[in-house]
C-alpha atoms as a PDB file:
ATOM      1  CA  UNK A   1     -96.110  50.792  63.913  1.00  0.00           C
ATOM      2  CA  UNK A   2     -92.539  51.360  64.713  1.00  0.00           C
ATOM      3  CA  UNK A   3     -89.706  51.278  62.709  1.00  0.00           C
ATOM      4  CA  UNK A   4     -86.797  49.756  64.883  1.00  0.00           C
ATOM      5  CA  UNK A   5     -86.570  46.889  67.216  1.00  0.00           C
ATOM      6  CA  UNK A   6     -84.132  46.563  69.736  1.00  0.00           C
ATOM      7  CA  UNK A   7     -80.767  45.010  68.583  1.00  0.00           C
ATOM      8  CA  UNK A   8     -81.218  46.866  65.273  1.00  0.00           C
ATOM      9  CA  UNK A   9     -78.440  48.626  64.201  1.00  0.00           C
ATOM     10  CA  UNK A  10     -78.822  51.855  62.504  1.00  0.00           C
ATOM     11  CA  UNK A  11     -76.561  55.350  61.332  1.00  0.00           C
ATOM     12  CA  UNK A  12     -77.659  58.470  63.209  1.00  0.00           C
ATOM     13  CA  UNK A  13     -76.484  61.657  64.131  1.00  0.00           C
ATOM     14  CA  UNK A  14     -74.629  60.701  66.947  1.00  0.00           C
ATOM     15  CA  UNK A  15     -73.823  63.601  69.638  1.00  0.00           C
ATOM     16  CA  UNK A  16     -70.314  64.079  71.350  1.00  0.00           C
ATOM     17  CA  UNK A  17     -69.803  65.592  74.963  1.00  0.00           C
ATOM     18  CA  UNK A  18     -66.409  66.975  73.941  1.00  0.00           C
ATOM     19  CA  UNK A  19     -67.319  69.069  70.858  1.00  0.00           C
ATOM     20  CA  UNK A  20     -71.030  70.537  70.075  1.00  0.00           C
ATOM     21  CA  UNK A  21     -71.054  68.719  66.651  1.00  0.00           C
ATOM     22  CA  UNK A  22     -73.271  65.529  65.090  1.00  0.00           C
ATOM     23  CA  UNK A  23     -71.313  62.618  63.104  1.00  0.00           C
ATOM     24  CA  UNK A  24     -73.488  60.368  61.402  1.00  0.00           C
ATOM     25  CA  UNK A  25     -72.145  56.508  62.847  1.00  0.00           C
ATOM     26  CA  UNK A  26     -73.531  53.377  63.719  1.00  0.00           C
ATOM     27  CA  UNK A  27     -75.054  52.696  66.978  1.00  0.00           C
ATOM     28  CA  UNK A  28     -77.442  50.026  68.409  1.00  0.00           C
ATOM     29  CA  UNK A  29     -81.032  50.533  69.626  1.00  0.00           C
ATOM     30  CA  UNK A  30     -81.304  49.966  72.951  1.00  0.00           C
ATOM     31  CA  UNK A  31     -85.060  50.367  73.452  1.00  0.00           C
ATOM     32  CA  UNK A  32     -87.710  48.920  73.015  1.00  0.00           C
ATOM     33  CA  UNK A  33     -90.717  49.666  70.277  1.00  0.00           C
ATOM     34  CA  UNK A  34     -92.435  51.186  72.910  1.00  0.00           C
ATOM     35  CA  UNK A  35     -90.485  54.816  72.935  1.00  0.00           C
ATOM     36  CA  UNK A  36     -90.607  55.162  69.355  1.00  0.00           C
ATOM     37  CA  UNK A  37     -94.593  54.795  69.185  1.00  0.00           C
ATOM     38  CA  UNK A  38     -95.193  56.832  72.622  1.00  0.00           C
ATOM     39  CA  UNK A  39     -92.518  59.251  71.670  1.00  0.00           C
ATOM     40  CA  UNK A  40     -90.897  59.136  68.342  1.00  0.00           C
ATOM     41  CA  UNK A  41     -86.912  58.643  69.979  1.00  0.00           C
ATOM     42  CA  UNK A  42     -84.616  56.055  70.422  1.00  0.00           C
ATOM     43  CA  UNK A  43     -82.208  55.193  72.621  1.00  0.00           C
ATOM     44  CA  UNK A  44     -78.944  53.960  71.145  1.00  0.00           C
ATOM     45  CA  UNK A  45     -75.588  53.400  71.930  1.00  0.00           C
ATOM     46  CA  UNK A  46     -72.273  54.215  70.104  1.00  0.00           C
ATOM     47  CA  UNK A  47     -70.808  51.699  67.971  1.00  0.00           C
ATOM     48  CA  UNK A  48     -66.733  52.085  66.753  1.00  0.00           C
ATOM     49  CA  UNK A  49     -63.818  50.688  65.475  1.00  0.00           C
ATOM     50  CA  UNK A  50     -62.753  47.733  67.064  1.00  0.00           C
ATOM     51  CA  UNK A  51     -59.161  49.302  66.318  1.00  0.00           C
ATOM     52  CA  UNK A  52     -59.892  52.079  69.056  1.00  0.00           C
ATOM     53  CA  UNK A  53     -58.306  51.949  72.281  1.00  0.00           C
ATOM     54  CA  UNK A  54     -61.037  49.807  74.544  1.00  0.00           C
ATOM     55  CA  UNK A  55     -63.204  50.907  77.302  1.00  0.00           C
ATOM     56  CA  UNK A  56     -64.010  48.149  80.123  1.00  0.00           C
ATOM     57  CA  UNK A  57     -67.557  48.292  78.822  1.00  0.00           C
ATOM     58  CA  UNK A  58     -67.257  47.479  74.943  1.00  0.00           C
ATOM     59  CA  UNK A  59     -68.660  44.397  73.981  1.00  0.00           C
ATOM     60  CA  UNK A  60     -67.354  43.159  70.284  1.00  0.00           C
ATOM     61  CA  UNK A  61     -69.715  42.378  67.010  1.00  0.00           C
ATOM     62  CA  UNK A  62     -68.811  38.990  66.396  1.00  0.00           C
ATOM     63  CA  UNK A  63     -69.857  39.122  62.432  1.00  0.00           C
ATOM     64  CA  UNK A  64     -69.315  42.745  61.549  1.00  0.00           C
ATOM     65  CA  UNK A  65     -70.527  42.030  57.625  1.00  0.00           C
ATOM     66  CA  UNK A  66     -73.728  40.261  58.767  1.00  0.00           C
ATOM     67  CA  UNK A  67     -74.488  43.003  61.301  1.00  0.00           C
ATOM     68  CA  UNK A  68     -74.259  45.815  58.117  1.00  0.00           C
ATOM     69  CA  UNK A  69     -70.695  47.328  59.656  1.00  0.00           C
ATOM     70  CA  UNK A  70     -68.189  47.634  56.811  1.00  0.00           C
ATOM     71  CA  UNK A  71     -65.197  47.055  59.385  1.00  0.00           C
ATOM     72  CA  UNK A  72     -64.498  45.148  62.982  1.00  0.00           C
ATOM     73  CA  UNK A  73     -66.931  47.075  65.367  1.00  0.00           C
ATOM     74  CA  UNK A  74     -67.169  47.570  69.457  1.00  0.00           C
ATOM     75  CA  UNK A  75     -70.537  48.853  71.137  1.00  0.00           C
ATOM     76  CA  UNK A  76     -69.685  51.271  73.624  1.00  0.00           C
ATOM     77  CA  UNK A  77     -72.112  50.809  76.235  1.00  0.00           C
ATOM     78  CA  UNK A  78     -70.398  53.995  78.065  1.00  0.00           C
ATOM     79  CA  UNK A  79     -71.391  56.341  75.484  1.00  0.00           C
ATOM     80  CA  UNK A  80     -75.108  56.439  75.105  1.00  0.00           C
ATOM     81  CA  UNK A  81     -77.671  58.706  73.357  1.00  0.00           C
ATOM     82  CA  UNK A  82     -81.155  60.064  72.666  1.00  0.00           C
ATOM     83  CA  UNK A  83     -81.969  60.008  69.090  1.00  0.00           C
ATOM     84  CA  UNK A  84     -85.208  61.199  67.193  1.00  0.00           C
ATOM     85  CA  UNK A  85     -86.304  58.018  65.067  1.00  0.00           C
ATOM     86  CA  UNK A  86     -87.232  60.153  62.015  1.00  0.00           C
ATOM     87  CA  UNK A  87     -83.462  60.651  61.835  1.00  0.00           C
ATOM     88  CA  UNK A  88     -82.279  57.190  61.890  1.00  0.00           C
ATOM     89  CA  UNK A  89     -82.035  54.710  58.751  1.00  0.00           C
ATOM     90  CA  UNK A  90     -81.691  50.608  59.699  1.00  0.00           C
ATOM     91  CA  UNK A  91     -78.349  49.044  58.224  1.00  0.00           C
ATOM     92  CA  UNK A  92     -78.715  45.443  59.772  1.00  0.00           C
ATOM     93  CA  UNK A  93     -79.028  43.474  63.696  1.00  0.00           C
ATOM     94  CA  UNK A  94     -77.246  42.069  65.822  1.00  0.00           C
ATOM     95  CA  UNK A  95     -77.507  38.931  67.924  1.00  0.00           C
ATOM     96  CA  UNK A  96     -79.596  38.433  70.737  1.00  0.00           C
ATOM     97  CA  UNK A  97     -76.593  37.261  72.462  1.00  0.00           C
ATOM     98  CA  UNK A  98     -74.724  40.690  71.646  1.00  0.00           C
ATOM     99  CA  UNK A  99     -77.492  42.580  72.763  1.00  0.00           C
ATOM    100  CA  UNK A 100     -77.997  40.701  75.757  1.00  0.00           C
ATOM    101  CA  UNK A 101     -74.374  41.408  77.031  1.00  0.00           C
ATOM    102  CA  UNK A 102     -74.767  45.018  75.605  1.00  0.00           C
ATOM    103  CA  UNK A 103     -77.952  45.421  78.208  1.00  0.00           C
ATOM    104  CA  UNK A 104     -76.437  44.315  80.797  1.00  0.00           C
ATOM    105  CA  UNK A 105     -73.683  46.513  80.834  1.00  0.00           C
ATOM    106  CA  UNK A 106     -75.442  49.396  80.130  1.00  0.00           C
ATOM    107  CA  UNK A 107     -77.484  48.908  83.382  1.00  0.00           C
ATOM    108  CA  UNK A 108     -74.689  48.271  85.174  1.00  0.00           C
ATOM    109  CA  UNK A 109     -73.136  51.204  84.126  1.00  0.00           C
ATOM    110  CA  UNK A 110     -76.423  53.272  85.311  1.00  0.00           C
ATOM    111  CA  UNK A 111     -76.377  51.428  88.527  1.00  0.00           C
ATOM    112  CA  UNK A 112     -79.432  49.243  87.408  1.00  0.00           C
ATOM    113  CA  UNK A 113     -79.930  45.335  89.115  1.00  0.00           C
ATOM    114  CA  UNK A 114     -80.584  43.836  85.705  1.00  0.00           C
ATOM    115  CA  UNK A 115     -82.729  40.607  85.770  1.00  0.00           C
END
């Protein structure tokens, strides 16, 4: 039985392209149940401080509190990553709305006809 659904939001050991370290941050699954059973990962994207500079592709978290974020949050639909479950821990969800908007941006970032 898996552990995450999509839209959860969890803190993982997020990667960075522009130094080889791990930060533990927020990010939102953005797969399905499916790759966690078949192959114990997840795929997640970056979540940050809405007081960053924005990228075209951030989509805001309406209700930061009810979502488990201790601050104003953006998911960065630009910066993706693939995370082994084991290593992530659930702090809260976000709307179906949010995610919605999230997915669709992702695929059109990856050049993918959503719909």
């Amino acid at each position: 039985m898996p552990a995450f659904q999509q839209g959860d939001i969890v803190v993982v050991p997020f990667p960075y392209v522009d130094h080889a370290t791990r930060q533990r941050r927020p990010a939102l699954v953005l797969s399905t149940p499916d790759l966690e059973i078949r192959h114990g990962i997840l795929w997640v994207a970056m979540i940050t401080s809405a007081e960053n500079a924005a990228w075209p592709s951030d989509v805001a978290i309406k209700d930061h509190a009810a979502a488990g974020l201790p601050a104003a949050s953006v998911i960065r639909c630009a910066k993706i990553a693939t995370i082994d479950a084991h290593d992530a821990v659930r702090i809260g969800a976000t709307t179906k709305r949010t995610l919605t908007e999230v997915v669709r941006k992702t695929a059109r970032q990856l050049g993918i006809r959503a719909g």
